[in-house]
N, C-alpha and C. Protein backbone atom coordinates (compact mmCIF):
# COMPACT_ATOMS: atom_id res chain seq x y z
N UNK A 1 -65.63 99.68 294.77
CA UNK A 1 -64.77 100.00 295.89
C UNK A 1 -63.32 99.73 295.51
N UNK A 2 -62.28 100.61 296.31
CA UNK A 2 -61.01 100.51 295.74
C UNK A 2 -60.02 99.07 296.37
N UNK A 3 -60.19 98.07 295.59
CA UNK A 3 -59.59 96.81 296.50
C UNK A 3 -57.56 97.64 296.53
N UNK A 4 -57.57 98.78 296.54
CA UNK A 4 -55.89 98.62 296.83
C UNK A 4 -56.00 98.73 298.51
N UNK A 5 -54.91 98.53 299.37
CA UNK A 5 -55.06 99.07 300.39
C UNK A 5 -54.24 100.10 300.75
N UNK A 6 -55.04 100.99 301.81
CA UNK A 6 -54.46 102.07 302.05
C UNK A 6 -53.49 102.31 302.76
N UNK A 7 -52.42 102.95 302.75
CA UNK A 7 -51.04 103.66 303.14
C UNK A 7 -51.62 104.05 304.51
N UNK A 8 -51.00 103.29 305.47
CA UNK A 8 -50.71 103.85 306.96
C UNK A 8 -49.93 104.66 307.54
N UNK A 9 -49.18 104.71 306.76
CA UNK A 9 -47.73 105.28 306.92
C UNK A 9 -47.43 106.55 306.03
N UNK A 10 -48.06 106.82 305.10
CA UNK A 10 -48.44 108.14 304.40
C UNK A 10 -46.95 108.54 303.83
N UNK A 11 -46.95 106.97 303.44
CA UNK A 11 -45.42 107.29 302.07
C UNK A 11 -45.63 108.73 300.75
N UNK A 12 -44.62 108.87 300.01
CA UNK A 12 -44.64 110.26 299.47
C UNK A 12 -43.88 109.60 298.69
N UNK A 13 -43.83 110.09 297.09
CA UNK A 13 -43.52 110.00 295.81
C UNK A 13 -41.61 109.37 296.03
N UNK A 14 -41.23 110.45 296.48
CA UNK A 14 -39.76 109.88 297.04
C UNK A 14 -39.24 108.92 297.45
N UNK A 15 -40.19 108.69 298.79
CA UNK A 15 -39.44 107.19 299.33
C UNK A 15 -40.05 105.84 298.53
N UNK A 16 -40.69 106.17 297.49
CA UNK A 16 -41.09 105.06 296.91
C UNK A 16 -40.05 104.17 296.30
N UNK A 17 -38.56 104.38 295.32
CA UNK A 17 -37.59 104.37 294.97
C UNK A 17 -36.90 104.33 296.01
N UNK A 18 -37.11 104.76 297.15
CA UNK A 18 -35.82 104.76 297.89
C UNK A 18 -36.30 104.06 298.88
N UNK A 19 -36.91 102.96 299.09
CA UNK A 19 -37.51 101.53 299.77
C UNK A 19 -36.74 100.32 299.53
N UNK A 20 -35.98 100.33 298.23
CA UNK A 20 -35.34 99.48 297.70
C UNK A 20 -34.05 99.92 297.18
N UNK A 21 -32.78 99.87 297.53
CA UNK A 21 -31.57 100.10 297.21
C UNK A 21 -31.08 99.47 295.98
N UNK A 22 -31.05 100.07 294.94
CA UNK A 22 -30.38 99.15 293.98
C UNK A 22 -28.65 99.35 293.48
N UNK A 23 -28.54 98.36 292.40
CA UNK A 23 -27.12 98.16 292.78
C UNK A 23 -26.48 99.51 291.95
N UNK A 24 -27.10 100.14 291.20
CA UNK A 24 -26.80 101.36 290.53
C UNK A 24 -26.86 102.35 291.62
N UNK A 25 -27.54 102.54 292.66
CA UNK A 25 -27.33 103.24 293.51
C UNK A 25 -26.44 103.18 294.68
N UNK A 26 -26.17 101.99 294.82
CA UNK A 26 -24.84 101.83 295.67
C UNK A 26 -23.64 102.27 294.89
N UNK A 27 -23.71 101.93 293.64
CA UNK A 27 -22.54 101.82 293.17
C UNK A 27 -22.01 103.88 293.05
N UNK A 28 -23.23 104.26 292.63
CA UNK A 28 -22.92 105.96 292.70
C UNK A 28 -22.65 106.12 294.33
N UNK A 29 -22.89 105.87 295.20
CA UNK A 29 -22.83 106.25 296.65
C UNK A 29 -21.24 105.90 296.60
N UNK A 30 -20.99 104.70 296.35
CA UNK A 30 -19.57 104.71 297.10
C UNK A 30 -18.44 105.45 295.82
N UNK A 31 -19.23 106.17 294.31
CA UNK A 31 -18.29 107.10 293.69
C UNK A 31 -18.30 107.90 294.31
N UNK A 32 -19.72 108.71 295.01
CA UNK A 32 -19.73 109.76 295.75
C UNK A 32 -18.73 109.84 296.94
N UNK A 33 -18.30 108.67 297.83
CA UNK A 33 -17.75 109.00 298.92
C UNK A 33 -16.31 109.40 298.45
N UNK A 34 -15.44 108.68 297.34
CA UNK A 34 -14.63 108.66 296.58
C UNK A 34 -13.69 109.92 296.77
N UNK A 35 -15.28 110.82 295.51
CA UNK A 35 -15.38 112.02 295.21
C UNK A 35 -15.16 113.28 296.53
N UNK A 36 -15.98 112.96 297.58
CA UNK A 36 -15.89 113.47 298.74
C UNK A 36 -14.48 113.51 299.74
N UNK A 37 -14.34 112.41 299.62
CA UNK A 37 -13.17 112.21 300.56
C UNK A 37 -11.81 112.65 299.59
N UNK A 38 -11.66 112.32 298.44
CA UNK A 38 -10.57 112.84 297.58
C UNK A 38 -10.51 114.81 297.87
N UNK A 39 -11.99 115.21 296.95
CA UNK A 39 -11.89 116.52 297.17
C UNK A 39 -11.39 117.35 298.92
N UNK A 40 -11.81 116.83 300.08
CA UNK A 40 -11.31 116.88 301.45
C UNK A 40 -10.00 116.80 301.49
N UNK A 41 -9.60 115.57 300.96
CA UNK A 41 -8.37 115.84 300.84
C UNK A 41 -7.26 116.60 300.61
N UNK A 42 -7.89 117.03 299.77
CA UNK A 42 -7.04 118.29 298.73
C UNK A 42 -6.92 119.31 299.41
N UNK A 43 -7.64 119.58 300.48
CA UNK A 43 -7.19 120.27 301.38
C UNK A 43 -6.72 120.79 302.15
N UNK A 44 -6.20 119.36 302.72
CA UNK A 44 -5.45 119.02 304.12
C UNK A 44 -3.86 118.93 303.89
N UNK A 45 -3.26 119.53 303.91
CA UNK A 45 -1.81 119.38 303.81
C UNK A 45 -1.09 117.89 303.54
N UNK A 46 -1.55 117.56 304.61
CA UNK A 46 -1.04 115.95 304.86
C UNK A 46 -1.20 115.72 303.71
N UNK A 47 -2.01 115.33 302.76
CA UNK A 47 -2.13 114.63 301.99
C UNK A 47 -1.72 115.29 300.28
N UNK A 48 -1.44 116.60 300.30
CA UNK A 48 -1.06 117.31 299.15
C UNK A 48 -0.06 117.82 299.59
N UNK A 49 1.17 117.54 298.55
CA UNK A 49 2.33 118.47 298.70
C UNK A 49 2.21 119.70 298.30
N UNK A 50 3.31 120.21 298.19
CA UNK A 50 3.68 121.62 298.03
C UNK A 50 2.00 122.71 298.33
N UNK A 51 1.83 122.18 299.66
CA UNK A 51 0.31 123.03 299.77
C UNK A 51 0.30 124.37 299.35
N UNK A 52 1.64 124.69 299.56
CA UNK A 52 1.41 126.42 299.65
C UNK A 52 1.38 126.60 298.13
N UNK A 53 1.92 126.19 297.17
CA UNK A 53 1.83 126.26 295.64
C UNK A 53 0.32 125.88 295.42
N UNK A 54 -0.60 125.62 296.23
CA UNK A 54 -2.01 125.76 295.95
C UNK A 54 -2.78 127.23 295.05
N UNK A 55 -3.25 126.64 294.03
CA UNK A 55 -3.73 128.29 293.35
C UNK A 55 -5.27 128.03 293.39
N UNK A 56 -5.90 129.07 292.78
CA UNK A 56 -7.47 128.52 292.83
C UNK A 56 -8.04 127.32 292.01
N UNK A 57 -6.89 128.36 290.40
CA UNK A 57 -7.71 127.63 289.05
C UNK A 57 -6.41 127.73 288.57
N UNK A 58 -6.34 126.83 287.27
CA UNK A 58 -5.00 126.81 286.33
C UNK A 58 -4.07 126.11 286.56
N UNK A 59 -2.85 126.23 285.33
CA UNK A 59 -1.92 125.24 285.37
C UNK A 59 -1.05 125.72 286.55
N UNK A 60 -1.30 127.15 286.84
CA UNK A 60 0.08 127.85 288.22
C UNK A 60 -0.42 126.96 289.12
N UNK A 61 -1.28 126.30 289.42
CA UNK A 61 -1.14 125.39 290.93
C UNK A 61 0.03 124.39 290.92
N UNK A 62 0.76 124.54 291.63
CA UNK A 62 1.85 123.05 291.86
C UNK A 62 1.70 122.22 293.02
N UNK A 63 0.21 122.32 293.70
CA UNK A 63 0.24 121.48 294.78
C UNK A 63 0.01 119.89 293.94
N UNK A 64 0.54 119.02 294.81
CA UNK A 64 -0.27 117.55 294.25
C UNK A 64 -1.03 116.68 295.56
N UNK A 65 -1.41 116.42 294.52
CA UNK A 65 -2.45 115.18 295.88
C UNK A 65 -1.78 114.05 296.01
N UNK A 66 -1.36 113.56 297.13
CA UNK A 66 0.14 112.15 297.32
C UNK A 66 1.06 112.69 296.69
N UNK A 67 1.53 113.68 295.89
CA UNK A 67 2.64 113.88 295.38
C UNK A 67 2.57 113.44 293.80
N UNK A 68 1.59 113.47 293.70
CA UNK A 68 1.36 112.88 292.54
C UNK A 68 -0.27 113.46 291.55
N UNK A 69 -0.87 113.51 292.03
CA UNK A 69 -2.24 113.97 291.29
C UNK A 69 -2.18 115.80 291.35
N UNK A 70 -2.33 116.25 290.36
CA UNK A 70 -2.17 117.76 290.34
C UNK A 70 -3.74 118.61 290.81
N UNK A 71 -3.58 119.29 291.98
CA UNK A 71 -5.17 120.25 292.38
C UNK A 71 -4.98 121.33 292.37
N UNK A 72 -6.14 121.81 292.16
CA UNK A 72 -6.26 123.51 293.02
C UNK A 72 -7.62 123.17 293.44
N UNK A 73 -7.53 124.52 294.20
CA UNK A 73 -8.97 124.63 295.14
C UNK A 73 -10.31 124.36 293.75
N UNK A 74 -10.32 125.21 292.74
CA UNK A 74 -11.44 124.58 291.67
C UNK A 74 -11.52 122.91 291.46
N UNK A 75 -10.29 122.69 291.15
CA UNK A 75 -10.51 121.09 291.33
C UNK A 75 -11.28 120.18 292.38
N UNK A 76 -10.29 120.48 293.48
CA UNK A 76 -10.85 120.44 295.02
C UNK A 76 -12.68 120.41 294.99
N UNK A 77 -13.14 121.57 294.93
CA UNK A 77 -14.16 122.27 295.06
C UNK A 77 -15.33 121.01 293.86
N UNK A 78 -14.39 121.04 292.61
CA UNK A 78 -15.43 120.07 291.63
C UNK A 78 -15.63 118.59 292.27
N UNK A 79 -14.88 118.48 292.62
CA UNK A 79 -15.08 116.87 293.32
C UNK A 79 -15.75 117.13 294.43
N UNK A 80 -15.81 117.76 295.47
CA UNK A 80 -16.93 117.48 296.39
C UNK A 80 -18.17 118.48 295.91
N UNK A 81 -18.31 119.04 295.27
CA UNK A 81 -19.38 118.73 294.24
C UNK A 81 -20.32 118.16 293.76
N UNK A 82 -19.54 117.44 292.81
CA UNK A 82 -19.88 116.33 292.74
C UNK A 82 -20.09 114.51 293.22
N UNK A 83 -19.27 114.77 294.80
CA UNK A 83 -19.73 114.01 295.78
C UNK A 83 -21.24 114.20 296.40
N UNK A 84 -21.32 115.12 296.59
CA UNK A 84 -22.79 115.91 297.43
C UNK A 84 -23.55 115.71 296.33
N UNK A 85 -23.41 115.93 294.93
CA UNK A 85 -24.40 115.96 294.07
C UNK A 85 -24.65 114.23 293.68
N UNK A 86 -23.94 113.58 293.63
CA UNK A 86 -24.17 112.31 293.67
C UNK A 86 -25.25 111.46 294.89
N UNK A 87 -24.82 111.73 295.97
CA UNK A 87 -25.58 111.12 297.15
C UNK A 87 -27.09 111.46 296.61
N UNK A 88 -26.97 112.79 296.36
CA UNK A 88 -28.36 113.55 296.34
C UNK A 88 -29.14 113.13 295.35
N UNK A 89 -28.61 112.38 294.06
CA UNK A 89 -29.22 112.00 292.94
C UNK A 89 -29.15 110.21 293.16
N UNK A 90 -28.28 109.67 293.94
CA UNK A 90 -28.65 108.60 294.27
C UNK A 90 -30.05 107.80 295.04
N UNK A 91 -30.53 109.44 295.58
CA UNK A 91 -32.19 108.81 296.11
C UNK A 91 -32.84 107.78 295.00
N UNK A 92 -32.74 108.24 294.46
CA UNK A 92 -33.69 107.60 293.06
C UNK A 92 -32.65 106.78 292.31
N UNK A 93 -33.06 105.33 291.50
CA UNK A 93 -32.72 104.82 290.71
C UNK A 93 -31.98 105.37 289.70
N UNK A 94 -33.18 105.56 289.00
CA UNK A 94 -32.97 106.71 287.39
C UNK A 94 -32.20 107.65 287.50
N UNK A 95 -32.17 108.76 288.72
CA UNK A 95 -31.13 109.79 288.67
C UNK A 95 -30.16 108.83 288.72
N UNK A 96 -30.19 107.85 289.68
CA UNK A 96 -28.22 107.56 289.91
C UNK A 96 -27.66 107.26 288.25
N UNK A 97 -28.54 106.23 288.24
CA UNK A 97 -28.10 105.73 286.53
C UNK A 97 -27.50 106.86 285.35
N UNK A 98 -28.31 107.90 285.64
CA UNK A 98 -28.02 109.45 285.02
C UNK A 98 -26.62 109.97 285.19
N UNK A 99 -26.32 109.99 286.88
CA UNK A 99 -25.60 111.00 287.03
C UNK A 99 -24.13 110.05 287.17
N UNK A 100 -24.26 108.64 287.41
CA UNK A 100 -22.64 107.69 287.02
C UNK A 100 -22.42 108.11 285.26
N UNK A 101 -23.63 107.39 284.59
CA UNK A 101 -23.23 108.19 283.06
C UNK A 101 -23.44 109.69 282.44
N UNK A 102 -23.51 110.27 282.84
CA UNK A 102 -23.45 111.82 282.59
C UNK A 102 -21.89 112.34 283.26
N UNK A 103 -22.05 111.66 285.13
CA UNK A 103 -20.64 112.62 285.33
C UNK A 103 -19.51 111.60 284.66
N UNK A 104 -19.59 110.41 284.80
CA UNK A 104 -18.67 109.65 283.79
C UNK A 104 -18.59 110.23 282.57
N UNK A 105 -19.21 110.58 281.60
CA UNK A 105 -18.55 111.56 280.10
C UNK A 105 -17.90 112.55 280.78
N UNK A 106 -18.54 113.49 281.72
CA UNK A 106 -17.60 114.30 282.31
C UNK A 106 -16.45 114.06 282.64
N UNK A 107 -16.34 113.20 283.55
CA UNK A 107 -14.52 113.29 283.97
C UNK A 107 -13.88 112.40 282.94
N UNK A 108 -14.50 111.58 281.46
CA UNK A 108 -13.29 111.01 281.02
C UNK A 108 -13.01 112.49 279.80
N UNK A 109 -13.97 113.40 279.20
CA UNK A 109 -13.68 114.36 278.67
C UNK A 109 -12.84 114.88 279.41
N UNK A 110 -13.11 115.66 280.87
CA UNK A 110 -12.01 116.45 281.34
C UNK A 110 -10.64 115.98 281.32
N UNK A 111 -10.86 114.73 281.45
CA UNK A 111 -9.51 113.84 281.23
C UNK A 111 -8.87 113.55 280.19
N UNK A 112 -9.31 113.76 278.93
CA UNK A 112 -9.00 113.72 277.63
C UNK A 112 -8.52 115.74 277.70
N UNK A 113 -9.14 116.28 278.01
CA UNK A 113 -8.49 117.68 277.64
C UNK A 113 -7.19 117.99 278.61
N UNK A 114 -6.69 117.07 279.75
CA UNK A 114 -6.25 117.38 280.41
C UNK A 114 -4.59 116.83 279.45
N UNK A 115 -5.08 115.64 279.30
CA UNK A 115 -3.73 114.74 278.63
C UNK A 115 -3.41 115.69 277.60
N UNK A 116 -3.92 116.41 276.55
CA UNK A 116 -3.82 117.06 275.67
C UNK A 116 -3.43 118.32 275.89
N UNK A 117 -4.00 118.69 277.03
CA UNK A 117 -3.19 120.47 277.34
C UNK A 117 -1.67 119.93 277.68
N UNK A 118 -1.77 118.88 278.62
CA UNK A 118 -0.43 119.06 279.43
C UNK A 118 0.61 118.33 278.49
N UNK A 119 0.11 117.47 277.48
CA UNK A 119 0.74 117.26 276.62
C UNK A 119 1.38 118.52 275.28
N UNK A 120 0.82 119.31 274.96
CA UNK A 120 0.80 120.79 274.26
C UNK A 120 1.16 121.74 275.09
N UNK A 121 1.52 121.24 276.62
CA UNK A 121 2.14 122.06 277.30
C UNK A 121 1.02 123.76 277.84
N UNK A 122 -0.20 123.63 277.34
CA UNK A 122 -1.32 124.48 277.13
C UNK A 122 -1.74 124.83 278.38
N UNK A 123 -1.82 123.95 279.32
CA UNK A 123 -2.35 124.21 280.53
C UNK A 123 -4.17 124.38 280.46
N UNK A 124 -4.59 124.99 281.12
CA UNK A 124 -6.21 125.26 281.48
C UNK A 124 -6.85 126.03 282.61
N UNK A 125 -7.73 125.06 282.66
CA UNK A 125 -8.95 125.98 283.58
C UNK A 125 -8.66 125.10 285.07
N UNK A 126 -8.06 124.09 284.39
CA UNK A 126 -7.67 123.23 286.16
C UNK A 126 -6.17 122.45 285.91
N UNK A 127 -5.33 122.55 286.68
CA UNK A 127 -4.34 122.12 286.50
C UNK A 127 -4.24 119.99 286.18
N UNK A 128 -3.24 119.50 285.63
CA UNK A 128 -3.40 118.64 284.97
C UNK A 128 -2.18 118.13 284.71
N UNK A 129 -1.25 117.15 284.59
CA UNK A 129 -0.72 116.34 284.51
C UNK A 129 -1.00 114.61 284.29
N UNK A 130 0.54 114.11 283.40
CA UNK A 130 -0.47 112.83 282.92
C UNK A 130 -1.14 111.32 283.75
N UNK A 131 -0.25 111.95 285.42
CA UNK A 131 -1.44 111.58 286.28
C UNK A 131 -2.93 111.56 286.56
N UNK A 132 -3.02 112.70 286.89
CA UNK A 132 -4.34 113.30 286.80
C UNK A 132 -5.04 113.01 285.56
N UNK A 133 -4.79 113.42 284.70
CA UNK A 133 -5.59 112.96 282.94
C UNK A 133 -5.82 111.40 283.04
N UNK A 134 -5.10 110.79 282.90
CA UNK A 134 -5.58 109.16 283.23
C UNK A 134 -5.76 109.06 283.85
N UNK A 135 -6.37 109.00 285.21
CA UNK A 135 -7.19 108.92 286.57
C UNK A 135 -8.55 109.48 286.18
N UNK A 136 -8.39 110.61 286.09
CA UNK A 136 -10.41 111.14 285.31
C UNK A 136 -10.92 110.74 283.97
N UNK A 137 -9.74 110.43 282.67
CA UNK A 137 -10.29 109.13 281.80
C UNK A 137 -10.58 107.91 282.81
N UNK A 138 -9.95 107.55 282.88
CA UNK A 138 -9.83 106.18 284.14
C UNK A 138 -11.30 105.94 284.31
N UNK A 139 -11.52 106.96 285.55
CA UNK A 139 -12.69 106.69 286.23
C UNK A 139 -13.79 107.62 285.61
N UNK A 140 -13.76 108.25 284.68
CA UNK A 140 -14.97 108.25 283.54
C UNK A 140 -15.61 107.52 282.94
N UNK A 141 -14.91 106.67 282.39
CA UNK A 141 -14.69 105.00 282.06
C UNK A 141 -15.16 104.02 282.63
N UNK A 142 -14.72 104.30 283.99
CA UNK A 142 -15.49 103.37 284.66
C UNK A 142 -17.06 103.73 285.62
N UNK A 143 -17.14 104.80 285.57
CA UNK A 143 -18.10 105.77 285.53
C UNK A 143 -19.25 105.15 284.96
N UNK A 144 -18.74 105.27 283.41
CA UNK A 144 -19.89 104.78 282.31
C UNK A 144 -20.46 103.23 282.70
N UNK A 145 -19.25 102.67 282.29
CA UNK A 145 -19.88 101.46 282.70
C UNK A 145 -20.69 100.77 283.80
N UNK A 146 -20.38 101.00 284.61
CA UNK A 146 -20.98 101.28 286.32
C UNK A 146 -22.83 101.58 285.62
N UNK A 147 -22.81 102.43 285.43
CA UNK A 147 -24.04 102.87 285.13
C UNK A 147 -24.62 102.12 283.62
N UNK A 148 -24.11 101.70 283.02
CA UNK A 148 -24.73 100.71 281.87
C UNK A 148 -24.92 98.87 282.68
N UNK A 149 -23.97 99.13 283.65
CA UNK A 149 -23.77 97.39 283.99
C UNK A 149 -24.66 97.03 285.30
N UNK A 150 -24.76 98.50 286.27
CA UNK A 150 -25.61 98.08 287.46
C UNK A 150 -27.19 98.35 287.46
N UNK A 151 -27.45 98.65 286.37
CA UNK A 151 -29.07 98.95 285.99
C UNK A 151 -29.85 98.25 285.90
N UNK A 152 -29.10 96.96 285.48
CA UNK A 152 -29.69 95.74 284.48
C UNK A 152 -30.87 95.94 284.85
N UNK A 153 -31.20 95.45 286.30
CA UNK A 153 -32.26 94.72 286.86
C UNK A 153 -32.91 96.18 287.55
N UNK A 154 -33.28 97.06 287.32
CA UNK A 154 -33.86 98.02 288.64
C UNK A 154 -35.56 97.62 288.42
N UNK A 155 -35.82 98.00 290.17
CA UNK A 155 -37.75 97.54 290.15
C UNK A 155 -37.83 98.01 289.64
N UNK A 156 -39.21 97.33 289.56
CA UNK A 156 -40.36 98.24 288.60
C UNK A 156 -41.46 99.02 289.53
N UNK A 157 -41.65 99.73 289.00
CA UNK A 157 -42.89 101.32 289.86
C UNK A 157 -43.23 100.23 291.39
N UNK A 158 -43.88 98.91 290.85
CA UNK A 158 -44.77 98.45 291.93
C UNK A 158 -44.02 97.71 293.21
N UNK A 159 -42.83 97.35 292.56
CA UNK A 159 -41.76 96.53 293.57
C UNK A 159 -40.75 97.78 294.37
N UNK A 160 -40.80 98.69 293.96
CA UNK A 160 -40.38 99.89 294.37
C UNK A 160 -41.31 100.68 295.56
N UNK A 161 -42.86 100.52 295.31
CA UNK A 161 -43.69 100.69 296.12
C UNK A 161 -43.76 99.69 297.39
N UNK A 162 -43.57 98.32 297.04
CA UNK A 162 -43.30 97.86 298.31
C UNK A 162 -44.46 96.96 298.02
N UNK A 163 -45.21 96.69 296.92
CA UNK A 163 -46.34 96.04 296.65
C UNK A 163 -45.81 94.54 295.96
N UNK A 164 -46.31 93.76 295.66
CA UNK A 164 -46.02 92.20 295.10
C UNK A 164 -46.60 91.14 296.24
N UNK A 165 -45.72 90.30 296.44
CA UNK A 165 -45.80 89.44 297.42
C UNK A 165 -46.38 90.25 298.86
N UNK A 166 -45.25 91.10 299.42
CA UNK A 166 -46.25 91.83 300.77
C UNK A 166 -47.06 92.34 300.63
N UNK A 167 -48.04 92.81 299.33
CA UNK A 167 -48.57 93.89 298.79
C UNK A 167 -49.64 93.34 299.23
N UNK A 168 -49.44 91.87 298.29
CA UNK A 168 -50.98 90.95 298.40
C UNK A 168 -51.10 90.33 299.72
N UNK A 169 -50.41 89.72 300.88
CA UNK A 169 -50.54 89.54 301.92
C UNK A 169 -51.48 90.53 302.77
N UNK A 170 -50.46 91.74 302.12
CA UNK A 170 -51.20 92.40 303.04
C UNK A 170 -52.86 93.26 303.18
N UNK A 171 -52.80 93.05 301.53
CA UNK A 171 -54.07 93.10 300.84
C UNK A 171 -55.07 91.60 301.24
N UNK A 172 -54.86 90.36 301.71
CA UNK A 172 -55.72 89.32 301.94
C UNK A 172 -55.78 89.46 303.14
N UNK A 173 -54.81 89.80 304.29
CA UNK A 173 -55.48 90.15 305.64
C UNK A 173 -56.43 91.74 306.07
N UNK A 174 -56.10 92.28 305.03
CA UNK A 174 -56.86 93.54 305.13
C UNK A 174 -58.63 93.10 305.45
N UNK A 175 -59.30 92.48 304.63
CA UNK A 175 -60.21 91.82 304.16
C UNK A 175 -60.81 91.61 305.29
């Protein structure tokens, strides 16, 4: 006979991981809101100058974000993006861990090509200044680490299930 006990509640592969919040997953949630609320931003006048110098893509955008961070709507558009895509991969442990170090190479590369166009005067596929370039190295950077430093400890399959200590309790009153 099967001494596990049975699921009342008719949990599903998903919420198994997502029973337990870990600190790699907080830590992508609040890049995600970051990401979200920055890209929103970029929208709103208030918060970007020269709105109307807004372009889609390229160095012709002259709007800035505070007057200071260089956007266009592609930019805009990549960051909440990758806000939404973050939350969404934060269900799970392992994705979050993935997607802090994966989109972290991402934005410190984009940020390395950015310093280098606008330095060569080259321009691109998203506008860039040496604001902007050190802000997405920046937080690429810290991106990575985030995701090498908040992992340490994530459950394991069975503490994730919700099993251990309540597991067996609840396995000796079953009985």
């Amino acid at each position: 006979m099967n001494s596990r006990p049975m699921s009342t509640t008719g949990h599903h592969w998903w919420e198994a991981e997502r029973r337990r919040t870990t600190a790699v997953q907080q830590g992508l949630n609040a890049v995600s809101w970051v990401f979200l609320v920055i890209g929103v931003m970029g929208f709103v006048p208030l918060f970007t100058s020269d709105f109307s110098g807004l372009a889609f893509a390229g160095p012709d955008s002259t709007a800035e974000l505070f007057g200071v961070f260089a956007v266009s709507v592609l930019a805009n558009l990549v960051h909440l993006l990758f806000g939404v895509l973050g939350f969404i991969m934060s269900w799970m442990a392992r994705f979050a861990r993935r997607t802090l170090i994966g989109g972290g190479v991402f934005f410190a590369v984009l940020g390395l090509v950015g310093l280098i166009a606008d330095a060569a005067g080259d321009g691109g596929f998203l506008p860039s200044n040496w604001a902007t370039g050190l802000l997405h190295l920046g937080l690429g950077v810290l991106m990575v680490v985030m995701g090498f430093a908040l992992h340490r400890r994530l459950p394991r399959e069975s503490e994730a299930r919700g099993e251990g200590d309540f597991g067996e309790t609840n396995r000796g009153a079953a009985r």
